[in-house]
C-alpha atoms as a PDB file:
ATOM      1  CA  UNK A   1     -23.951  54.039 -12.469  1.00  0.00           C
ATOM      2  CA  UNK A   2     -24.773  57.236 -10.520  1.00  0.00           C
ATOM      3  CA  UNK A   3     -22.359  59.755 -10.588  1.00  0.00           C
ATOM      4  CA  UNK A   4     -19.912  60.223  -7.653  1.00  0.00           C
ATOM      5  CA  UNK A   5     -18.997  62.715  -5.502  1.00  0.00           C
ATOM      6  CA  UNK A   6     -15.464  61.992  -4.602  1.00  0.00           C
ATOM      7  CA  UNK A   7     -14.847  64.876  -2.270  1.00  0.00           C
ATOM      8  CA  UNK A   8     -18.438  64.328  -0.896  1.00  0.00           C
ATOM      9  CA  UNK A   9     -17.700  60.542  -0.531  1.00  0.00           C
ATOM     10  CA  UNK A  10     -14.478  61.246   2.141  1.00  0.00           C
ATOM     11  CA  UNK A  11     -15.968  63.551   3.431  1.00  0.00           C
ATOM     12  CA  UNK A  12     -13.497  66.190   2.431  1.00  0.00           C
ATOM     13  CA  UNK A  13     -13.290  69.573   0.667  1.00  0.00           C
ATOM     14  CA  UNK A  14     -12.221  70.567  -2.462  1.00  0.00           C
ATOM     15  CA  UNK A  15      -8.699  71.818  -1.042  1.00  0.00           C
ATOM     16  CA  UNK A  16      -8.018  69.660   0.943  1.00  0.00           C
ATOM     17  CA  UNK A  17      -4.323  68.080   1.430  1.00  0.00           C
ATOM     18  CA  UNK A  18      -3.380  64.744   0.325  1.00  0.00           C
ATOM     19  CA  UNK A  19      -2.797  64.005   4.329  1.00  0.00           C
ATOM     20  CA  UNK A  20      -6.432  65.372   4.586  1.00  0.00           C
ATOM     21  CA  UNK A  21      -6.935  62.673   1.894  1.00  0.00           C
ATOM     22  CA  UNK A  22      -5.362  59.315   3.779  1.00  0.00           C
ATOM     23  CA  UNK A  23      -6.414  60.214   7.186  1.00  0.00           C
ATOM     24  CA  UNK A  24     -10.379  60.478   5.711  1.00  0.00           C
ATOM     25  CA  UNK A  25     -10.199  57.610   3.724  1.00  0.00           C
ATOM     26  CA  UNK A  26      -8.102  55.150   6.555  1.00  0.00           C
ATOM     27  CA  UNK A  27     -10.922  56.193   9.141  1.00  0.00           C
ATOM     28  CA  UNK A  28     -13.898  55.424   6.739  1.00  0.00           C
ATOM     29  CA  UNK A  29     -12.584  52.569   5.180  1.00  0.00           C
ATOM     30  CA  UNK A  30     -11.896  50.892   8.290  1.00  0.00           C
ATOM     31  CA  UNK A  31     -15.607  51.665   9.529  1.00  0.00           C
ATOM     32  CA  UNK A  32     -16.725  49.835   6.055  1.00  0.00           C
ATOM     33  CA  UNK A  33     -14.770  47.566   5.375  1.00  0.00           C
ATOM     34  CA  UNK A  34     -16.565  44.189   4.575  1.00  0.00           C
ATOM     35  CA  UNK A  35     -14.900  41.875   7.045  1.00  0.00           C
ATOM     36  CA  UNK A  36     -16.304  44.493   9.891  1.00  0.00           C
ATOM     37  CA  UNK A  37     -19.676  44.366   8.637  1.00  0.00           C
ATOM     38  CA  UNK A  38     -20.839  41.148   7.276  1.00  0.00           C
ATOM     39  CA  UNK A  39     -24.247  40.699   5.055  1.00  0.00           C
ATOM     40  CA  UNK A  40     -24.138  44.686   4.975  1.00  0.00           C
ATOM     41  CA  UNK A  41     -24.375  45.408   1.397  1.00  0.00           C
ATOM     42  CA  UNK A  42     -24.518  48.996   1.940  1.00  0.00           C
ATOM     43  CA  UNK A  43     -21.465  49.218   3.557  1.00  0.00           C
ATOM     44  CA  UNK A  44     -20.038  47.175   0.733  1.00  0.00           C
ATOM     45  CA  UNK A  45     -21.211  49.616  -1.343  1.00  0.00           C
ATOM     46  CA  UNK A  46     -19.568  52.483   0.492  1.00  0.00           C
ATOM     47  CA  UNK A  47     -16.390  50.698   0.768  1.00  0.00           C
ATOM     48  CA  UNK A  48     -16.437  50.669  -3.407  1.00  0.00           C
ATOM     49  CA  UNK A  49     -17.003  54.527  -3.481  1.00  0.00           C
ATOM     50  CA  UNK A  50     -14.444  55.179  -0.914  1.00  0.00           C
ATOM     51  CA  UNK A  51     -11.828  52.815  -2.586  1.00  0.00           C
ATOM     52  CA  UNK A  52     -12.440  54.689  -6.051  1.00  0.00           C
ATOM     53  CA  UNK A  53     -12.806  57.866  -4.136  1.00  0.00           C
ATOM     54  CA  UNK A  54      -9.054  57.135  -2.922  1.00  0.00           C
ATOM     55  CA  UNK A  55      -7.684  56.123  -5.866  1.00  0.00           C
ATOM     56  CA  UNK A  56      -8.460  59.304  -8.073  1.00  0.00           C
ATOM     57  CA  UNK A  57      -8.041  61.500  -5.063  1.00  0.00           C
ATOM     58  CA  UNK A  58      -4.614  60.263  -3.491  1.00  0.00           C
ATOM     59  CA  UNK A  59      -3.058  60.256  -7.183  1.00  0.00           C
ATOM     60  CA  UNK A  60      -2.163  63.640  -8.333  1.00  0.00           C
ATOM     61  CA  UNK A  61      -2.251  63.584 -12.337  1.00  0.00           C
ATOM     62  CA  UNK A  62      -6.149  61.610 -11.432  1.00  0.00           C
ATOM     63  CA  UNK A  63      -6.851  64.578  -8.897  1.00  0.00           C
ATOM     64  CA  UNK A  64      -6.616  66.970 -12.152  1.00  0.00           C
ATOM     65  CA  UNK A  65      -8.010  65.677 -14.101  1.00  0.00           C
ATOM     66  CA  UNK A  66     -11.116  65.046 -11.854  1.00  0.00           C
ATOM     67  CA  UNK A  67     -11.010  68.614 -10.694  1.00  0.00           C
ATOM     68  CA  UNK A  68     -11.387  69.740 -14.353  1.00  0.00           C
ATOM     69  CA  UNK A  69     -13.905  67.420 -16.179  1.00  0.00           C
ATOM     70  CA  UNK A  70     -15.440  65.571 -13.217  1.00  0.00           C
ATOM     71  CA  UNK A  71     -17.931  62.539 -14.159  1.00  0.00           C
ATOM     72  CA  UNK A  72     -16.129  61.832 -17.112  1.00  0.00           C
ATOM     73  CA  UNK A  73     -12.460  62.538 -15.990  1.00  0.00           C
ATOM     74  CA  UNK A  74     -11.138  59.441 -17.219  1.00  0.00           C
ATOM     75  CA  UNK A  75     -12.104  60.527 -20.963  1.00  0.00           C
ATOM     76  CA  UNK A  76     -10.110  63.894 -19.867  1.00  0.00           C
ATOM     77  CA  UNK A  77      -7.139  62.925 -22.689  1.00  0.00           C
ATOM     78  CA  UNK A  78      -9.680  62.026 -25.474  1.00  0.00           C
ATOM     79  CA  UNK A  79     -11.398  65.885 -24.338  1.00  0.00           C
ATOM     80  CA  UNK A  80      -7.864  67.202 -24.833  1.00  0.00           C
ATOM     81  CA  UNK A  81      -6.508  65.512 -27.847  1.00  0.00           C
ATOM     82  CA  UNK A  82     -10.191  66.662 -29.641  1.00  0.00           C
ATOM     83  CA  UNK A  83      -9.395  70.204 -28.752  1.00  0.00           C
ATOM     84  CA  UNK A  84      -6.157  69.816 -29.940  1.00  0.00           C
ATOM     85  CA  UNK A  85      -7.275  68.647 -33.330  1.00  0.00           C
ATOM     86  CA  UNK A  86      -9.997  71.344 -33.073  1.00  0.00           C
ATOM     87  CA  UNK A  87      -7.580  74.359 -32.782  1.00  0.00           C
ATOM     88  CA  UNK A  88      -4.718  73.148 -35.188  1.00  0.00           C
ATOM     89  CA  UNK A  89      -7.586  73.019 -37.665  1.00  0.00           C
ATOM     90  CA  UNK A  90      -9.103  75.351 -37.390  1.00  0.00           C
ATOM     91  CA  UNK A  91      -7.552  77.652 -35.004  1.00  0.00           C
ATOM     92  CA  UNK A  92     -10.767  77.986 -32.582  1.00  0.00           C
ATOM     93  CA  UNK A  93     -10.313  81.260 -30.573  1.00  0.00           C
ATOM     94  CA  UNK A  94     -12.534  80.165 -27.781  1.00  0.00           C
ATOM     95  CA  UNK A  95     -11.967  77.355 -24.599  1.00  0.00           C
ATOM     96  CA  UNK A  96     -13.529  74.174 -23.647  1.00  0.00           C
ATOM     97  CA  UNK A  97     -13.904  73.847 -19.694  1.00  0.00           C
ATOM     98  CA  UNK A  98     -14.621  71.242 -17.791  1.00  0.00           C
ATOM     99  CA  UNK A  99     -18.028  71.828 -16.105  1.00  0.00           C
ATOM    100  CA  UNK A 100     -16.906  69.428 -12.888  1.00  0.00           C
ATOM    101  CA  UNK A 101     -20.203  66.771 -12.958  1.00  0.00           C
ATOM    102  CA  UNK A 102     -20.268  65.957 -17.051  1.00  0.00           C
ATOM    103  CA  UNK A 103     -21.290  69.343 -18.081  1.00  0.00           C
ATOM    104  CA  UNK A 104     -19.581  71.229 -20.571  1.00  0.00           C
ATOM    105  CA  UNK A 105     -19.248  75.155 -21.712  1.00  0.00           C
ATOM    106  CA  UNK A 106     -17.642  76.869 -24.173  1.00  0.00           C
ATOM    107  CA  UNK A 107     -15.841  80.156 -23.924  1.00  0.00           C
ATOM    108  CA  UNK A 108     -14.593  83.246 -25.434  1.00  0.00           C
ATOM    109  CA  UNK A 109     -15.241  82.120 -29.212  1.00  0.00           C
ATOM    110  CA  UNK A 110     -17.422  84.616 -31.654  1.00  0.00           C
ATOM    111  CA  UNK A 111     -17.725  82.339 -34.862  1.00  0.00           C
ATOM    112  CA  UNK A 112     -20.091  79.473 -34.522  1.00  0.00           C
ATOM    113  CA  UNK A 113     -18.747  77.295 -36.530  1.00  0.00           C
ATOM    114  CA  UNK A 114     -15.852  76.759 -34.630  1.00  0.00           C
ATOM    115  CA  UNK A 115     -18.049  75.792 -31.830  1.00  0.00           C
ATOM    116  CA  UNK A 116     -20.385  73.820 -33.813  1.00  0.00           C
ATOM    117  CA  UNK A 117     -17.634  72.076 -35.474  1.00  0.00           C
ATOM    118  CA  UNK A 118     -15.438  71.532 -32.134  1.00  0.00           C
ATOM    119  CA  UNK A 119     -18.707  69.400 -30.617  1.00  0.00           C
ATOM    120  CA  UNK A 120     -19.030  67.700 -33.856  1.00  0.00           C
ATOM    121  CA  UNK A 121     -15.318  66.222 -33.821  1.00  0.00           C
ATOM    122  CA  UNK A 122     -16.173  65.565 -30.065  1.00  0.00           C
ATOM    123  CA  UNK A 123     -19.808  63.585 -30.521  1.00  0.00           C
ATOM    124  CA  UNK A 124     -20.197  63.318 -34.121  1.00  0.00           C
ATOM    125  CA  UNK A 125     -23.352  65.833 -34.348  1.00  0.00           C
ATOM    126  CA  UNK A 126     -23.566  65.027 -37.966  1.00  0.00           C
ATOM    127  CA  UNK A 127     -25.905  68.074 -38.535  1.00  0.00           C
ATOM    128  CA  UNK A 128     -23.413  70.579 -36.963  1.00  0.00           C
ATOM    129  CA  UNK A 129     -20.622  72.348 -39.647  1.00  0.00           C
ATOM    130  CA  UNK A 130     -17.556  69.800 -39.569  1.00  0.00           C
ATOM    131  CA  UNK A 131     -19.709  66.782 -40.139  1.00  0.00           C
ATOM    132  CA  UNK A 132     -17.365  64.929 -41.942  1.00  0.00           C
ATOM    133  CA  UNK A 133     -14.403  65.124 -39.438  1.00  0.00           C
ATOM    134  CA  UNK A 134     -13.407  62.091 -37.353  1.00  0.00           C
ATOM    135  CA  UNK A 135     -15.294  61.456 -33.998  1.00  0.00           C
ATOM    136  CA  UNK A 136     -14.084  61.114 -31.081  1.00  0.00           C
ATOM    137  CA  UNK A 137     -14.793  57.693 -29.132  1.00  0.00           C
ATOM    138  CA  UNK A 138     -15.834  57.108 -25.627  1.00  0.00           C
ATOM    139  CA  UNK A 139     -15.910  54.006 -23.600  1.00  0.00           C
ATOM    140  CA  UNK A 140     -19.398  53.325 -21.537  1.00  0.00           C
ATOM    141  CA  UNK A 141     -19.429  53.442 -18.124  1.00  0.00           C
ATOM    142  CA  UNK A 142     -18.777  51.174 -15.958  1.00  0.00           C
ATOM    143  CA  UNK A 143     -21.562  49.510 -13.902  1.00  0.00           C
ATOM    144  CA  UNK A 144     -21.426  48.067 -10.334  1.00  0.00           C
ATOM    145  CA  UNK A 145     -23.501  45.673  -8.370  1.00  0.00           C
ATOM    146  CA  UNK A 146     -23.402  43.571  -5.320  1.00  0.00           C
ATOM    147  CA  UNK A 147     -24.735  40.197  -5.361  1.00  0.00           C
ATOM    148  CA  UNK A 148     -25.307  37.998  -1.995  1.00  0.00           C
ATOM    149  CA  UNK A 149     -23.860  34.356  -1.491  1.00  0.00           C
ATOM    150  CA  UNK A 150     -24.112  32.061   1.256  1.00  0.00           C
ATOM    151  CA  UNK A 151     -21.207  29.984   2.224  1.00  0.00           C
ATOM    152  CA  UNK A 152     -22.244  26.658   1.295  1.00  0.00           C
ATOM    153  CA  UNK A 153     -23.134  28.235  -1.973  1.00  0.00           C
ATOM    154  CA  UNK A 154     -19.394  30.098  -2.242  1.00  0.00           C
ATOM    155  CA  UNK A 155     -18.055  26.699  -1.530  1.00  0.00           C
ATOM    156  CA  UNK A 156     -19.387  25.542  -5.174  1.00  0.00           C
ATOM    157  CA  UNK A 157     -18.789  26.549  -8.599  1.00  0.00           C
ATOM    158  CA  UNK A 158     -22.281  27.680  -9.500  1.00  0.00           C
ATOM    159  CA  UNK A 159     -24.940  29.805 -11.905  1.00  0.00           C
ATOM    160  CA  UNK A 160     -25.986  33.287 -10.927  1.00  0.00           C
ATOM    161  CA  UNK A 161     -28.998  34.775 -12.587  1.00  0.00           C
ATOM    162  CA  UNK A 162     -29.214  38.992 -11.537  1.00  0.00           C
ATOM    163  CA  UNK A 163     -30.625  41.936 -13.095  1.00  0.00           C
ATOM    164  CA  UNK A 164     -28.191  44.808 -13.716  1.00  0.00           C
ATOM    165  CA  UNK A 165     -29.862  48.032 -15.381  1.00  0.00           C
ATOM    166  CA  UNK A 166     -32.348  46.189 -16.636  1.00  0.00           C
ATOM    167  CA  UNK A 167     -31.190  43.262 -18.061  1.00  0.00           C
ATOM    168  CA  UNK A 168     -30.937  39.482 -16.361  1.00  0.00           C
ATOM    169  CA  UNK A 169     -27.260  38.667 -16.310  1.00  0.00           C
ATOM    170  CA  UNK A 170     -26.172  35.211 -15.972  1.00  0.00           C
ATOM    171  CA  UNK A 171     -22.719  34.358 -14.542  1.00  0.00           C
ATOM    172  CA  UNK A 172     -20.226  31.472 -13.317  1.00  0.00           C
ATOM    173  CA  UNK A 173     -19.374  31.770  -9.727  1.00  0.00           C
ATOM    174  CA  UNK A 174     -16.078  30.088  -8.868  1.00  0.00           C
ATOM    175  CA  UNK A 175     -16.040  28.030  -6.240  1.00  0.00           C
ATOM    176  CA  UNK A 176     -13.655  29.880  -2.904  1.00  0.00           C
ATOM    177  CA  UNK A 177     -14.930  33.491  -3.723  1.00  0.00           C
ATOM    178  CA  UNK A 178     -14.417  35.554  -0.590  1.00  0.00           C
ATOM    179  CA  UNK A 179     -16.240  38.005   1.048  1.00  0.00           C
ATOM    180  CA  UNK A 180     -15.772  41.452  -0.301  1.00  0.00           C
ATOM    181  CA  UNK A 181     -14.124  40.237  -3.466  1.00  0.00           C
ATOM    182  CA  UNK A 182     -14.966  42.003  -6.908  1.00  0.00           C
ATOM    183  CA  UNK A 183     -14.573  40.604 -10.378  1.00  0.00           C
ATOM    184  CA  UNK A 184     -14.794  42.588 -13.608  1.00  0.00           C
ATOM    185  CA  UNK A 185     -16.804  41.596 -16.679  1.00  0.00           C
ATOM    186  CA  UNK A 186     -16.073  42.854 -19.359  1.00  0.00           C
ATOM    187  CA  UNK A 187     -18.474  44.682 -22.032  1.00  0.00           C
ATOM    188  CA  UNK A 188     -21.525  44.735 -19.945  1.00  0.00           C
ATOM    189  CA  UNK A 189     -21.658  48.412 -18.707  1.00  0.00           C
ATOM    190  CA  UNK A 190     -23.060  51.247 -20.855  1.00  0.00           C
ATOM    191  CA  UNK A 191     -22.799  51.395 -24.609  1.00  0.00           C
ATOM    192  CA  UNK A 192     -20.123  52.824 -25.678  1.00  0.00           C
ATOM    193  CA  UNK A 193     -20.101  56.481 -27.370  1.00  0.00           C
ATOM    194  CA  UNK A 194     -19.373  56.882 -31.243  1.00  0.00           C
ATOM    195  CA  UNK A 195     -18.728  53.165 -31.488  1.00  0.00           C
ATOM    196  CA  UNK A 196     -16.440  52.586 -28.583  1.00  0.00           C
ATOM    197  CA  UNK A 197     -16.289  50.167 -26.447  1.00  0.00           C
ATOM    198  CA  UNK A 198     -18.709  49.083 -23.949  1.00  0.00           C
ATOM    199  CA  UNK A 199     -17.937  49.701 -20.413  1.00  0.00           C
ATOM    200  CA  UNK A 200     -17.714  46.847 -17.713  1.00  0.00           C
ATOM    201  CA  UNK A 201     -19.523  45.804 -15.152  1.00  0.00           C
ATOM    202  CA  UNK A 202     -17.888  45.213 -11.633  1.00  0.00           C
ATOM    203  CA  UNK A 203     -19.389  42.526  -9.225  1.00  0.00           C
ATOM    204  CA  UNK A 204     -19.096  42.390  -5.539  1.00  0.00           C
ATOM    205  CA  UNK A 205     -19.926  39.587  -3.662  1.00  0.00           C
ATOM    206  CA  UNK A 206     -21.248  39.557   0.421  1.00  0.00           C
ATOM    207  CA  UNK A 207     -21.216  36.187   1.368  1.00  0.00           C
ATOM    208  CA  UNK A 208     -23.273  34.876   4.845  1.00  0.00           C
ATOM    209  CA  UNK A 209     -22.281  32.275   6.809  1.00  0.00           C
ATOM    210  CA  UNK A 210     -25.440  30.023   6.649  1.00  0.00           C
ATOM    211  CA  UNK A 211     -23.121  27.076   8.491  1.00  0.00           C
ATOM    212  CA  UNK A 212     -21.333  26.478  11.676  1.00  0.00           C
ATOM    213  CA  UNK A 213     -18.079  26.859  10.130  1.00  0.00           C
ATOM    214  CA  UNK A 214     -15.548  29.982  10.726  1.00  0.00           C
ATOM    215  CA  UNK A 215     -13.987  30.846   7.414  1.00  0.00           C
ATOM    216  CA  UNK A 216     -10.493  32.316   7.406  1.00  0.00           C
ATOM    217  CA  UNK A 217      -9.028  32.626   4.135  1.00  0.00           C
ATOM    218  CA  UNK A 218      -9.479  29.157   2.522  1.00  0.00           C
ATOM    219  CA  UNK A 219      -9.101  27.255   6.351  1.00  0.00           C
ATOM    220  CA  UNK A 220     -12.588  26.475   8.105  1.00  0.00           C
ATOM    221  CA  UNK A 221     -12.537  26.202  11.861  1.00  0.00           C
ATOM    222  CA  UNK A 222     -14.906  23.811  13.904  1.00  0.00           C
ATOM    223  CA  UNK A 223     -16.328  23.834  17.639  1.00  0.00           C
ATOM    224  CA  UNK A 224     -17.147  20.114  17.859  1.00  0.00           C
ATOM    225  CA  UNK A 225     -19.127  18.832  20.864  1.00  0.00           C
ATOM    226  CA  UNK A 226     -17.880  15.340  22.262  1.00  0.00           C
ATOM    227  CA  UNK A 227     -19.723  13.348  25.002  1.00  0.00           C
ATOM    228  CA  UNK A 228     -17.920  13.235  28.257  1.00  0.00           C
ATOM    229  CA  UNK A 229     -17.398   9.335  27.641  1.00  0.00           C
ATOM    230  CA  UNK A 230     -15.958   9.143  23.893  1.00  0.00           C
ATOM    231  CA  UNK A 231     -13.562  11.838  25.517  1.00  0.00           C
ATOM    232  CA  UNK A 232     -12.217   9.876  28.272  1.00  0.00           C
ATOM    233  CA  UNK A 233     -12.585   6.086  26.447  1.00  0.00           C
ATOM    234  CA  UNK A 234     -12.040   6.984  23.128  1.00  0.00           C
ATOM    235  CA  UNK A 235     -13.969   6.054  20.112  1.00  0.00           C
ATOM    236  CA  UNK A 236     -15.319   7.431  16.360  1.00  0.00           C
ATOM    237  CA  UNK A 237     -17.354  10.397  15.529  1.00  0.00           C
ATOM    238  CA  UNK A 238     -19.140  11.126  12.115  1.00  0.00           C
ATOM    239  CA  UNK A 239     -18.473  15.101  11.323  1.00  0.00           C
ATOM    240  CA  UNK A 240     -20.010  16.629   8.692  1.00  0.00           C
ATOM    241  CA  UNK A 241     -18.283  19.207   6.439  1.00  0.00           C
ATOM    242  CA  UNK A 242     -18.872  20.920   3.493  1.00  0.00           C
ATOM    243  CA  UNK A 243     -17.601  17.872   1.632  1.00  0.00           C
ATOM    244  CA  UNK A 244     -19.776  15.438   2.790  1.00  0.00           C
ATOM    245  CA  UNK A 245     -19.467  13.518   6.336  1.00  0.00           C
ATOM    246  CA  UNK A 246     -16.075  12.045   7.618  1.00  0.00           C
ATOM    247  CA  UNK A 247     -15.201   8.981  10.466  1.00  0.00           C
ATOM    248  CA  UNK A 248     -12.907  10.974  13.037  1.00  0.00           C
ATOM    249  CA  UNK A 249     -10.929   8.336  15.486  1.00  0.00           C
ATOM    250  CA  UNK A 250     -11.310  10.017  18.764  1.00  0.00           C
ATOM    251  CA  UNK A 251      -8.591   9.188  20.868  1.00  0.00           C
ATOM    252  CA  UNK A 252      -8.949   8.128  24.693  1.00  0.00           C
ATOM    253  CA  UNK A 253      -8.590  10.903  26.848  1.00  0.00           C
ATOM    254  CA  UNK A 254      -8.956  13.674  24.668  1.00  0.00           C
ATOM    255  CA  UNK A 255      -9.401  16.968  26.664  1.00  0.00           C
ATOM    256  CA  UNK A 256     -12.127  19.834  26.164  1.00  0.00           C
ATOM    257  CA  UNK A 257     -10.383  22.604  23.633  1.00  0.00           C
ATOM    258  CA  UNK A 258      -7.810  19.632  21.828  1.00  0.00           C
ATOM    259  CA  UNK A 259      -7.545  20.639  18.013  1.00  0.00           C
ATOM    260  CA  UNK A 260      -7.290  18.305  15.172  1.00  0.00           C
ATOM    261  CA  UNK A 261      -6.504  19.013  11.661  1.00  0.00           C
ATOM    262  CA  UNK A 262      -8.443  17.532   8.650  1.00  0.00           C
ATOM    263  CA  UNK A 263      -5.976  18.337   5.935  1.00  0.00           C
ATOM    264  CA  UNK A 264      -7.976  19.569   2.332  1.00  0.00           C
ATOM    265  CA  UNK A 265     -11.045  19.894   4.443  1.00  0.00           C
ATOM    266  CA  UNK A 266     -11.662  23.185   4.541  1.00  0.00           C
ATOM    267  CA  UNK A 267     -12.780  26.196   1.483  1.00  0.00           C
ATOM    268  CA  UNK A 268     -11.075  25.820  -2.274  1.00  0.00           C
ATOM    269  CA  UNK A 269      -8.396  28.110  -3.382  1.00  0.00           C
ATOM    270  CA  UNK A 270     -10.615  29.746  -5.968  1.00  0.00           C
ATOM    271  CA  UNK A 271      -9.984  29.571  -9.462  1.00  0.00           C
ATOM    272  CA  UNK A 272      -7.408  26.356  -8.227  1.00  0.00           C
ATOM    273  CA  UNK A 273      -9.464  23.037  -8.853  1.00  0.00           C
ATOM    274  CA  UNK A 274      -8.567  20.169  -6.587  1.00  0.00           C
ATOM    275  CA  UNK A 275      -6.429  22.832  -3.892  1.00  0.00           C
ATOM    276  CA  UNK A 276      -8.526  23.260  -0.844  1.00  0.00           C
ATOM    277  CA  UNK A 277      -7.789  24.623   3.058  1.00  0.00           C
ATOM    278  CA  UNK A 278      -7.688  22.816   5.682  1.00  0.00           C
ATOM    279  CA  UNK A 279     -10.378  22.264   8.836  1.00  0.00           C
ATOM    280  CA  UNK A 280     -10.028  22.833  12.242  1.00  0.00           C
ATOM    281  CA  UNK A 281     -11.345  21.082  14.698  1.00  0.00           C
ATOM    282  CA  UNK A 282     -11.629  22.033  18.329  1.00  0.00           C
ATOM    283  CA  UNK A 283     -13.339  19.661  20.634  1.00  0.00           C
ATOM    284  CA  UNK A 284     -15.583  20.811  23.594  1.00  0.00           C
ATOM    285  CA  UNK A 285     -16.610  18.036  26.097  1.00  0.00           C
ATOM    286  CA  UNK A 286     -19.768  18.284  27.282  1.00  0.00           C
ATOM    287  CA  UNK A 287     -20.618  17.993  30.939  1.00  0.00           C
ATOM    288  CA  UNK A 288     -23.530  15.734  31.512  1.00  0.00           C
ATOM    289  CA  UNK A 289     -26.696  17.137  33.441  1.00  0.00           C
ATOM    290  CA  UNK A 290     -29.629  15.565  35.376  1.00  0.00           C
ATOM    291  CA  UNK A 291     -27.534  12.694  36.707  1.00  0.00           C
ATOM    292  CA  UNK A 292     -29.414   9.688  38.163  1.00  0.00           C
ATOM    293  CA  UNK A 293     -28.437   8.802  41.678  1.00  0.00           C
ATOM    294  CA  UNK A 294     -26.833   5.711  40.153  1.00  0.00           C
ATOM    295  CA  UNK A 295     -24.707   7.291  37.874  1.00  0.00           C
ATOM    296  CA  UNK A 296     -23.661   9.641  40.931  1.00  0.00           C
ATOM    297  CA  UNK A 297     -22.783   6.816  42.769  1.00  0.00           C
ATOM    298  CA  UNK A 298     -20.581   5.982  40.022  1.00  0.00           C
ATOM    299  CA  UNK A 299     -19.005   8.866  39.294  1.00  0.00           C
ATOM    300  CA  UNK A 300     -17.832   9.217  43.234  1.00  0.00           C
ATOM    301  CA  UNK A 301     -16.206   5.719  43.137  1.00  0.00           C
ATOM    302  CA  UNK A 302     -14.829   6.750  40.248  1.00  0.00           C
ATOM    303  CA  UNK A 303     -13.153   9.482  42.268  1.00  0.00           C
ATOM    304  CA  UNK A 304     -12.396   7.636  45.005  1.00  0.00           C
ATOM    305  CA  UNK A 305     -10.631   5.335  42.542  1.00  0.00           C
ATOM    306  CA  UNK A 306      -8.166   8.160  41.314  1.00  0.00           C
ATOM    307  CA  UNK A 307      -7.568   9.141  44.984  1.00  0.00           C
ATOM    308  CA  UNK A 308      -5.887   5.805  45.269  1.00  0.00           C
ATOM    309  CA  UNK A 309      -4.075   6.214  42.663  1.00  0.00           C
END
């Protein structure tokens, strides 16, 4: 995973104040945020950074740290607690800085051993003086990728085969992911450092609409055209869904934009077998064209008929 500029990614400075912060991140995040920009796996992308962005940024303690050790802030109390054990053994005159994008300098110290050593308790450089003390472990990093669905496939538990840093990953897909939603596996970012663990890998799924469904939340909603006839007589209509096809009983005079409700016909709850949503059907009469003079005939005694009435 490529490093990250937060400040860059909010478009902020260094300085700036954490109302600078939430006003930067509210106005991007809304401009990228999955719903608005569907099959866009770029702005998927840059609605990750931004989220992470926030969430170091807006928090303080995070903001520190990041400030001071940059790419690898999150390792910031392992940096510490080495120095720590650096100093109270051997009382190391000099200062280890954070160098703000993984880079690292040390200060102010004459002796190299104690600098030799200090980097030897921190990455177990066995041919540096201090070989035998303890080193420090690091957790990989994390990976992230963005993998494209389409909703009849999202609708399914289902195999994904995709290639993350070179390797072919293959994953279950449970059946009602959403659209923007990210899972975590765990273990299958970089190798850890010094025997620690490995980092994760972080999955976020686009999914396109490949049907004539409208998915909202696990409900589907339906424009269903009926003829002008079954609308004012009445009768049965196959509909297909994602579940197969079903009989509706269409009932006389049914009016263009009526709604019905197929109950557990819509998207499953995901990760809730059996627990679906519901679909919506709205029906939209269609007007019949290119009339025969016959059937115009018929259609003005029908009027005449309700004129009577």
């Amino acid at each position: 995973m490529d490093y990250i500029d937060y400040y860059k990614a909010l478009g902020i400075s260094k300085d700036a104040s954490a109302e600078e912060i939430k006003t930067a991140y509210r106005k991007l995040a809304r401009k990228y945020h999955p719903d608005l920009n569907p099959n866009n796996c770029e702005a998927v992308k840059l609605f990750q950074q931004l989220n992470e962005a926030n969430e170091v940024l807006s928090d303080p303690e995070k903001r520190k740290k990041y400030d001071q050790y940059g790419y690898d802030w999150k390792h910031a109390e392992q940096f510490e607690e080495a120095r720590r054990q650096q100093q109270s053994a051997g009382g190391s005159r000099g200062a280890f800085n954070g160098g703000g994008q993984g880079s690292y300098t040390y200060s102010g110290g004459d002796d190299e051993g104690d600098f030799s050593d200090f980097f030897a308790s921190m990455f177990g450089n066995r041919g540096a003086a201090g070989s035998g003390r303890r080193q420090a472990q690091f957790k990989g990093q994390d990976y992230r990728a963005t993998v494209e669905l389409n909703l009849s496939e999202a609708y399914k538990t289902h195999q994904q085969t995709f290639a993350v840093n070179g390797k072919n990953i293959r994953i279950t897909v449970q059946a009602g992911i959403e659209n923007g939603q990210e899972i975590k596996i765990t273990g299958y970012g970089a190798t850890g450092v010094n025997g620690g663990p490995n980092g994760d890998l972080y999955i976020t799924f686009t999914i396109k609409n490949d049907t004539a469904f409208v998915r909202k939340g696990n409900d589907l909603y339906l424009d269903f055209p009926l003829e002008l006839y079954t609308a004012v007589l009445g009768g049965d209509e196959i509909i297909d869904t994602l579940a197969g096809k079903v009989k509706v009983k269409i009932a006389p005079e049914t009016q263009a934009g009526s709604k019905v409700r197929l109950k557990g016909k819509g998207f499953p709850v995901y990760k809730e077998d059996g627990k679906f949503g519901d679909l919506y059907i709205t029906y939209q009469v269609n007007i019949p064209k290119n009339l025969s003079d016959k059937e115009k005939e018929l259609f003005k005694e029908l009027a005449k008929e309700r004129q009577k009435g």
